[in-house]
Protein backbone atom coordinates (compact mmCIF):
# COMPACT_ATOMS: atom_id res chain seq x y z
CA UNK A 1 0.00 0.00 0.00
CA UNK A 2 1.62 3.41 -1.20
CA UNK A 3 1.61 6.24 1.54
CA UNK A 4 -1.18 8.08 -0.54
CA UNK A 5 -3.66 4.91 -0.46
CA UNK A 6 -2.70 4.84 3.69
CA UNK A 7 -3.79 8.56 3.82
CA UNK A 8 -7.34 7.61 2.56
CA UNK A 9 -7.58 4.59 4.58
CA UNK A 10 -6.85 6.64 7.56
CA UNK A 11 -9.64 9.44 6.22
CA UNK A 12 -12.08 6.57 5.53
CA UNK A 13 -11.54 5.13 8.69
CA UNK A 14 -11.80 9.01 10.87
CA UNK A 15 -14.81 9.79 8.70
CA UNK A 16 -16.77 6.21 9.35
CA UNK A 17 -16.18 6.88 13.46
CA UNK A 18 -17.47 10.81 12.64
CA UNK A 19 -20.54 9.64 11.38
CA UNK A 20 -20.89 6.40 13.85
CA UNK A 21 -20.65 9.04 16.81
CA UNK A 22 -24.01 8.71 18.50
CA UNK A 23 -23.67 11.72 21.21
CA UNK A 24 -21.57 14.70 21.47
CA UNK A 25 -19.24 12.77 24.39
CA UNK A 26 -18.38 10.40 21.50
CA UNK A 27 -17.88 12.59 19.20
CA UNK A 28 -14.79 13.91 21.38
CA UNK A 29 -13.35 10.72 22.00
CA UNK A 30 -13.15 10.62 17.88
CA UNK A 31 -11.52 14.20 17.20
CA UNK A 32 -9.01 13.65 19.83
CA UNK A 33 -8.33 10.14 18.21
CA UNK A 34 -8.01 11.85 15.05
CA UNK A 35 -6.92 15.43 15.97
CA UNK A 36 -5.40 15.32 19.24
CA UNK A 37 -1.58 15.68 20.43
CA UNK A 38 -1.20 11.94 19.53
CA UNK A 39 -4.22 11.68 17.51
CA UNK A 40 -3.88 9.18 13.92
CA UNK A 41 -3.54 12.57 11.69
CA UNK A 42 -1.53 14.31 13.87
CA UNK A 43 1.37 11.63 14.07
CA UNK A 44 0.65 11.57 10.33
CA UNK A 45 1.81 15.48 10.23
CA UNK A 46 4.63 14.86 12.67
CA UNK A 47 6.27 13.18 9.84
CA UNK A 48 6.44 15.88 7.32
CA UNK A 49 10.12 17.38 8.80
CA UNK A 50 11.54 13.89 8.50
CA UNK A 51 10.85 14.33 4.53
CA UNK A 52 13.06 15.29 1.57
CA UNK A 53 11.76 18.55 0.12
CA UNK A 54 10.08 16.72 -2.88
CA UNK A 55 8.36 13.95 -0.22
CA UNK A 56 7.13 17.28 1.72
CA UNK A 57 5.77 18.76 -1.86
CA UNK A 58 3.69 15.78 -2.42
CA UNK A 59 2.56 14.60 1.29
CA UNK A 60 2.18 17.96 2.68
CA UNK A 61 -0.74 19.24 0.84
CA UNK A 62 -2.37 16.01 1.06
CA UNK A 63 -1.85 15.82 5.17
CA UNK A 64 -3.11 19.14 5.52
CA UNK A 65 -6.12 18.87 3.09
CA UNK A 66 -6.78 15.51 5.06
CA UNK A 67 -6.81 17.77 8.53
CA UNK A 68 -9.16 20.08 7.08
CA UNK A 69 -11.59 17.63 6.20
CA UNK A 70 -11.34 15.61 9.13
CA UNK A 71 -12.28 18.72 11.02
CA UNK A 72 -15.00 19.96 8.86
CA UNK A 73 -16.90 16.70 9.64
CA UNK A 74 -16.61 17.04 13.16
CA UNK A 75 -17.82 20.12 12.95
CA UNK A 76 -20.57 19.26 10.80
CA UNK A 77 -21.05 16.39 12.88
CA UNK A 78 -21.41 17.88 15.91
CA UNK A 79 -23.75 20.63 14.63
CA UNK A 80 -25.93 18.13 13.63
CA UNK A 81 -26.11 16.29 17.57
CA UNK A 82 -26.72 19.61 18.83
CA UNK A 83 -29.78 20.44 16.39
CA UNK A 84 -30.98 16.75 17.38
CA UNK A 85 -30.52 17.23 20.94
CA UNK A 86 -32.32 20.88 20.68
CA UNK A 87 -35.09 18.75 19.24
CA UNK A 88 -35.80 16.02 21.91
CA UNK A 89 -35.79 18.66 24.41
CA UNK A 90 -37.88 20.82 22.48
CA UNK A 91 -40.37 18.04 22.43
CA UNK A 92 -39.91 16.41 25.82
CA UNK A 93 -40.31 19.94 27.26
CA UNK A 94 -43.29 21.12 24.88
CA UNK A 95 -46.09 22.51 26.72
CA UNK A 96 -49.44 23.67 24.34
CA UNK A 97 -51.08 27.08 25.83
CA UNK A 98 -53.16 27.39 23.31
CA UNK A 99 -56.47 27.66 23.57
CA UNK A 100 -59.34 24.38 22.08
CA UNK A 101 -60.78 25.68 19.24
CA UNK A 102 -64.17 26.92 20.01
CA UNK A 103 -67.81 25.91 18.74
CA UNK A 104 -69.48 27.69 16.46
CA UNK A 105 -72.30 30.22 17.58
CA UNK A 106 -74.94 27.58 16.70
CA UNK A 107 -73.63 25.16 19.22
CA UNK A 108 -73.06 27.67 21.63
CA UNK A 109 -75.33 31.03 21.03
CA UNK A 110 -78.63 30.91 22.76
CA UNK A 111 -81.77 32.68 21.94
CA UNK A 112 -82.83 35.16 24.71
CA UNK A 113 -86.36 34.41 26.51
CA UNK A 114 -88.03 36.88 25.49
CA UNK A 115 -87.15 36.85 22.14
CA UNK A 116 -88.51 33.46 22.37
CA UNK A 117 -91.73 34.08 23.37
CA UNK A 118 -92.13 37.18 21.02
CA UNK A 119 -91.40 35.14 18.09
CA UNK A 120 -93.77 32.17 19.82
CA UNK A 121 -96.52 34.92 20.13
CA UNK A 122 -95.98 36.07 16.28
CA UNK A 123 -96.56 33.04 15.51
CA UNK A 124 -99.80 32.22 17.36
CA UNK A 125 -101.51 35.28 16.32
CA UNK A 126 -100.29 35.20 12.88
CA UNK A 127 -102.31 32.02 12.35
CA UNK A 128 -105.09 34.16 14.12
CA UNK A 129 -105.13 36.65 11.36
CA UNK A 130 -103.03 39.22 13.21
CA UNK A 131 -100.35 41.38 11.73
CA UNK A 132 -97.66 42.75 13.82
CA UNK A 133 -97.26 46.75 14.54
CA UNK A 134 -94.53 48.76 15.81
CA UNK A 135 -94.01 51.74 17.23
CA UNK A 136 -91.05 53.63 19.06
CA UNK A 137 -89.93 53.59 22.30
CA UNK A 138 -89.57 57.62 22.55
CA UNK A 139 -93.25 59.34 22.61
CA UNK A 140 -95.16 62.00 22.73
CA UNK A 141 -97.97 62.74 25.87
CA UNK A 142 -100.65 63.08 23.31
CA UNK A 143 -100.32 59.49 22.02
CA UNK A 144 -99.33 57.94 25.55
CA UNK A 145 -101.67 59.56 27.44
CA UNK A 146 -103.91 62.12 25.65
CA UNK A 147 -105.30 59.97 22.51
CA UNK A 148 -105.48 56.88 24.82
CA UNK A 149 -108.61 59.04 27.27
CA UNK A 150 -105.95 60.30 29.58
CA UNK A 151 -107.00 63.85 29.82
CA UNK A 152 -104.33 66.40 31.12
CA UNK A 153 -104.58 66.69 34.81
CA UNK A 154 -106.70 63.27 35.03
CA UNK A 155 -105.47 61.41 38.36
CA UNK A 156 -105.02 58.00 36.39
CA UNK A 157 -102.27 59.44 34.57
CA UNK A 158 -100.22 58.43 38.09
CA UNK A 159 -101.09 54.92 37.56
CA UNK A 160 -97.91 54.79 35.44
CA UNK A 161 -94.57 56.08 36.81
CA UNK A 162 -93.51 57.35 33.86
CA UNK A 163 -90.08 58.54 32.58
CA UNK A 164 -89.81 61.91 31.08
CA UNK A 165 -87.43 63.76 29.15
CA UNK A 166 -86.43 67.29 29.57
CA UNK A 167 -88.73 69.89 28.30
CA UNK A 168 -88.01 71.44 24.74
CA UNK A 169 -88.42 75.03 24.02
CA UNK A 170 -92.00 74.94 22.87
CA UNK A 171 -92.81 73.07 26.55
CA UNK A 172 -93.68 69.86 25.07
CA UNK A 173 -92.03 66.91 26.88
CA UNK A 174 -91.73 63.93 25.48
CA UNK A 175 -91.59 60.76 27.19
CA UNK A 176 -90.35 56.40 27.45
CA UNK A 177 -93.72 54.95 26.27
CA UNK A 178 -95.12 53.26 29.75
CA UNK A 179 -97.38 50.95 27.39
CA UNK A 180 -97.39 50.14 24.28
CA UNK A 181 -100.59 51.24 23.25
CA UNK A 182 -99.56 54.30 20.77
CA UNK A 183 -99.06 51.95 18.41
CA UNK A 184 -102.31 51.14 18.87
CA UNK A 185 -103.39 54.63 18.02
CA UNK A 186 -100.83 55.23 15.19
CA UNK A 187 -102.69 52.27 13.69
CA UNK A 188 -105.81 53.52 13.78
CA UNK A 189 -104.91 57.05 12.55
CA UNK A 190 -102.95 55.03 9.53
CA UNK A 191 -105.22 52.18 8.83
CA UNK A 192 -108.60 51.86 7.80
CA UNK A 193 -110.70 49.20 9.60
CA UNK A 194 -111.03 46.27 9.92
CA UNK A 195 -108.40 45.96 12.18
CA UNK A 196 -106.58 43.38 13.33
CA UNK A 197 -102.69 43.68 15.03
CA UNK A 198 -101.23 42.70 18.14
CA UNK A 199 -98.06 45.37 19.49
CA UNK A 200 -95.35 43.81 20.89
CA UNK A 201 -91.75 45.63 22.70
CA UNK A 202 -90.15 47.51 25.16
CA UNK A 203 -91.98 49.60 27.86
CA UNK A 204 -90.72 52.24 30.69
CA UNK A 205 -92.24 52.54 34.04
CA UNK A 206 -90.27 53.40 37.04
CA UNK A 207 -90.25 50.10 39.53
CA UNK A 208 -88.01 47.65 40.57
CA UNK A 209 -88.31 45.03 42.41
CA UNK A 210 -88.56 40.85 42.16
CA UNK A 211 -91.69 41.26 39.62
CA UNK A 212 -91.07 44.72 37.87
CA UNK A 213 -88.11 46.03 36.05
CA UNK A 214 -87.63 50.01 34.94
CA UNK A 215 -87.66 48.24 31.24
CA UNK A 216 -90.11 45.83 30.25
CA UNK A 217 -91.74 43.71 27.69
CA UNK A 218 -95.36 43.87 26.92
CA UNK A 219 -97.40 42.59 24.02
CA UNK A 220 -100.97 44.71 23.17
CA UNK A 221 -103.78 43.37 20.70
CA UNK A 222 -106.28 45.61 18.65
CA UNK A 223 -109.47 44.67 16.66
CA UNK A 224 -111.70 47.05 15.31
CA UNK A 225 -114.65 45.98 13.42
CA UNK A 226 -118.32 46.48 12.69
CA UNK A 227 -119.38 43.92 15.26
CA UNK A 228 -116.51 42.84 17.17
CA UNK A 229 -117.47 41.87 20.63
CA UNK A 230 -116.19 40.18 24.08
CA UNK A 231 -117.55 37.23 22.63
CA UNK A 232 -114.57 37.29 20.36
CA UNK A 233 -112.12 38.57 22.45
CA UNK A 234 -112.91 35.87 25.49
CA UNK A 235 -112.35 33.33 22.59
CA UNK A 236 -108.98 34.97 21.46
CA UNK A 237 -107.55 35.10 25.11
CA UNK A 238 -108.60 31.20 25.49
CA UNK A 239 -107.10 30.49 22.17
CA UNK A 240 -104.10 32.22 22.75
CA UNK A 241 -103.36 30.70 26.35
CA UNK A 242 -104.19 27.70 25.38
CA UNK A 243 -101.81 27.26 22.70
CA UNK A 244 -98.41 29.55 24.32
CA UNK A 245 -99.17 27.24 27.23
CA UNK A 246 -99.58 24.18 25.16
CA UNK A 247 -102.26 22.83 27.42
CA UNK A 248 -105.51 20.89 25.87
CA UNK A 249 -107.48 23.92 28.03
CA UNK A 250 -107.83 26.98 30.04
CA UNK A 251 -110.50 28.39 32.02
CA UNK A 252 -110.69 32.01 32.42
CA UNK A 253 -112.47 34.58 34.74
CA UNK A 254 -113.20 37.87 33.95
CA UNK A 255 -113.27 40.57 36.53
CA UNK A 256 -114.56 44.23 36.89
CA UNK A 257 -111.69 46.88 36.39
CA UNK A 258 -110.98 50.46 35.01
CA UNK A 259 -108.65 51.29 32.45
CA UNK A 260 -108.93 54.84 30.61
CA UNK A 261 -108.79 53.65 27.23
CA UNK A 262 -111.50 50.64 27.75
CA UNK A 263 -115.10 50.58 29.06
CA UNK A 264 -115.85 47.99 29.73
CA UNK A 265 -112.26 47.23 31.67
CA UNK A 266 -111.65 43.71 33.11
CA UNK A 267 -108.96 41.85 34.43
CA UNK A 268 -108.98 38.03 33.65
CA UNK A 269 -107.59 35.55 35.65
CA UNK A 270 -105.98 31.88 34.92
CA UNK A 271 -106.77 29.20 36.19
CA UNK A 272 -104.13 26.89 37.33
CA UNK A 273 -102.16 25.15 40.34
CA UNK A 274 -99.33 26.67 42.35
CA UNK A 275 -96.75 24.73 43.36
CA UNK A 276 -93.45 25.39 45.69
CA UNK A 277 -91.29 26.10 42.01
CA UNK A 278 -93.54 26.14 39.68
CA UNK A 279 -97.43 26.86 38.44
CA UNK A 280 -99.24 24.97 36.41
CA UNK A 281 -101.95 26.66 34.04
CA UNK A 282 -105.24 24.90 32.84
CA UNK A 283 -105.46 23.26 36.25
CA UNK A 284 -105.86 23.08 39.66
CA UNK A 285 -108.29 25.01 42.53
CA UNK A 286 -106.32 28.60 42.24
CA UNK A 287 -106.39 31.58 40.02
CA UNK A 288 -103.71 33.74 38.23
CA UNK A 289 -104.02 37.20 37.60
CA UNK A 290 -102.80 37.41 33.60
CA UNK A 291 -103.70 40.44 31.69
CA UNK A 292 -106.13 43.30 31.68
CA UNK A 293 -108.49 43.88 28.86
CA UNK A 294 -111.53 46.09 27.37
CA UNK A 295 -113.83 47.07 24.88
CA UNK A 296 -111.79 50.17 23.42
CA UNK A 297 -113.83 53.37 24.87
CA UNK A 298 -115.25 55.72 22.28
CA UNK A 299 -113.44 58.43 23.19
CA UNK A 300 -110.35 56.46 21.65
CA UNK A 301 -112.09 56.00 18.37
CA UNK A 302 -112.72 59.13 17.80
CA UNK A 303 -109.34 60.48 18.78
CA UNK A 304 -108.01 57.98 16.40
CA UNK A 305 -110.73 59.10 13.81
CA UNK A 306 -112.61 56.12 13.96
CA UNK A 307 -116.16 56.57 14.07
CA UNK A 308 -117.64 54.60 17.28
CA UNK A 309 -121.05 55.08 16.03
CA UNK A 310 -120.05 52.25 12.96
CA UNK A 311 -116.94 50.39 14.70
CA UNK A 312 -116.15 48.94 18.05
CA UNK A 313 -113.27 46.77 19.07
CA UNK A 314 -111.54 45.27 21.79
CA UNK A 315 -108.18 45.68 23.27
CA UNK A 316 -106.26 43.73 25.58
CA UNK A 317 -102.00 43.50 26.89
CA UNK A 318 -100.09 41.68 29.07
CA UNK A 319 -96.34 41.17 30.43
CA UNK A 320 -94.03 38.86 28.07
CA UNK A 321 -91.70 38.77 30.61
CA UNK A 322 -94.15 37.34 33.08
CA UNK A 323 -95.80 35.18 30.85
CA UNK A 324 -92.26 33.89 29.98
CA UNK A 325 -91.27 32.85 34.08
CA UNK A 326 -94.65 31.63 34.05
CA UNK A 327 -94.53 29.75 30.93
CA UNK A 328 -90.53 28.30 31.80
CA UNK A 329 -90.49 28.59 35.32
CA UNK A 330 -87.99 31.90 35.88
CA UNK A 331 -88.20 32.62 39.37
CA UNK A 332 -86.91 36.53 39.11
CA UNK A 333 -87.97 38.94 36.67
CA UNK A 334 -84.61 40.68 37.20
CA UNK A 335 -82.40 37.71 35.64
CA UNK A 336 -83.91 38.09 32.25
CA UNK A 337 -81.78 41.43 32.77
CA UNK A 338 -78.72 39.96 34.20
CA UNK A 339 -76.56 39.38 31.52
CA UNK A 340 -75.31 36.08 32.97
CA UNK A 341 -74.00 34.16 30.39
CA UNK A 342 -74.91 31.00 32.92
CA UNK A 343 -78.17 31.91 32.96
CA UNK A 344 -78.45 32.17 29.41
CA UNK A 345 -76.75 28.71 28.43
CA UNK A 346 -79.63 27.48 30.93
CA UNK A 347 -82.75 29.32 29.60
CA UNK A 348 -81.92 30.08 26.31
CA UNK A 349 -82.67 28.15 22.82
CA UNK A 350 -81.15 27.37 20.60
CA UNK A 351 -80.74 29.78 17.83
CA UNK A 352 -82.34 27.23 14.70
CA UNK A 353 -85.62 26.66 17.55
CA UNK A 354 -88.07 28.88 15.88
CA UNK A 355 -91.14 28.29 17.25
CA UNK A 356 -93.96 26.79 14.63
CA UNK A 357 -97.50 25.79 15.60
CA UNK A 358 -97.42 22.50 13.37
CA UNK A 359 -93.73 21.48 15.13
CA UNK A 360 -94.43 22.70 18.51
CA UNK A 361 -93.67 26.19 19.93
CA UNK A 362 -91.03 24.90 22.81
CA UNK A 363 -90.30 21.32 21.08
């Protein structure tokens, strides 16, 4: 074997223990083999000053080129451990603070109450015949009070604990609707009879406690006709309660009452059964106060511009938020306020359960 074909056999050899080196401590043991004070190259470099000039031409290039790559594959080597070693303790030490993907708003939104039960009430008195009016919340005296047989002055005007704005420069103050029964009369000033409409939304009276909020929901209803009559409207109220409480029947009684805007004025009661958590309707020994209605008084019509001497009509309202704890057993008006999210996730629907007479209005 010439000295050149020992030089290779040497490289081989230093290379195949480079690239058998399974750990950085190994990987030392080879370079100072190879590298060190009495390392295989390094005796292999000693030799170059016992050499003739010519010897020295020809093995000295080749010892040092030898060095250099003998080094450059420990180096490459040992880059390569490190990166490996960053990596196994990169995923031995890995800890995920990210946060789980979360659902989509139709797994996890929830349809408020009330909504609920105004879309449940749309669509009992839809199939009724009724069409839904609106109104806003902000109104004048003259429709809250005024049109409605609440004449300036008149002491049932502090039935409602109304909210009113400042005055404006003309001394008109307008005023949080405390019913919403202006929609009632913008109906009737914009719409010919026969009438037929029920006025859900947002009311303002000032009270708060465990059954009355500052803000509150009520729903209204409206016919006018030639020969509308309580005949009509006892049936509507039966029909109506009957199907939001999806019960097979209800039994209502009427009693005497006074309301400015109705004459005759009655309140009618449920019946039904109270329990510790809970009250049943359409059964039972006990009775349930649930709305107030009327025979809409003359003096309405004709503020309205309908003729009372050719139409009549009756008029009734009621609390959707009460009707609502009633209906799923809330036991504080003031929750359906809260803005718990808890509360929500427990009372809420979901937001594809619109409520359908043919599929159930709660199924």
């Amino acid at each position: 074997m010439t000295d050149i074909d020992s030089l290779n056999s040497l490289e081989a050899d230093v290379l195949a223990q480079v690239a058998g080196a399974s750990d950085e401590a190994a990987l030392e043991a080879v370079r100072v083999g190879a590298l060190g004070k009495k390392g295989s190259v390094s005796e292999k470099l000693k030799t170059l000053g016992a050499m003739s000039p010519d010897e020295r031409k020809t093995f000295g290039p080749a010892l040092n080129a030898l060095r250099d790559r003998v080094a450059s594959a420990l180096a490459d080597k040992k880059a390569a451990l490190a990166d490996a070693a960053l990596e196994a303790r990169l995923a031995s030490e890995r800890l995920d603070v990210s946060l789980p993907v979360r659902e989509g708003g139709l797994e996890t939104g929830r349809i408020h109450p009330v909504s609920q039960v105004m879309d449940e009430l749309t669509a009992i008195f839809s199939a009724m015949g009724f069409s839904v009016a609106e109104g806003p919340d902000i109104e004048t005296d003259e429709l809250n009070f005024t049109a409605l047989n609440f004449p300036v002055g008149h002491p049932a005007r502090e039935m409602h604990d109304t909210f009113f704005l400042p005055e404006k420069a003309d001394g008109e103050r307008l005023l949080l609707r405390t019913h919403t029964s202006p929609v009632q009369v913008r109906t009737m000033r914009s719409t010919q009879p026969p009438i037929r409409v029920i006025c859900p939304g947002r009311t303002y009276r000032f009270d708060m406690d465990q059954t009355h909020t500052p803000m509150f929901h009520q729903v209204e209803g409206l016919v006018i006709d030639k020969e509308a009559h309580l005949g009509h409207l006892r049936w509507v109220l039966e029909e109506f309660l009957k199907t939001f409480f999806e019960v097979p029947s209800v039994e209502l009684r009427f009693r005497p009452s006074f309301f400015p805007f109705t004459e005759p004025s009655m309140e009618v009661d449920v019946r039904c059964r109270k329990l510790p958590n809970e009250v049943r309707i359409g059964e039972g020994d006990d009775w349930l106060e649930i709305l107030g209605c009327g025979m809409v008084h003359p003096n309405v019509l004709r503020n309205c511009g309908v003729d009372p001497d050719v139409y009549q009509g009756f008029a009734w309202g009621m609390g959707i938020d009460r009707i609502a704890m009633l209906k799923y057993g809330m036991p504080d008006l003031r929750d359906l306020f809260s803005a718990d999210a808890r509360w929500l996730s427990h009372y809420g629907f979901r937001p594809l359960d619109f409520p359908t007479l043919a599929g159930g209005l709660s199924s």
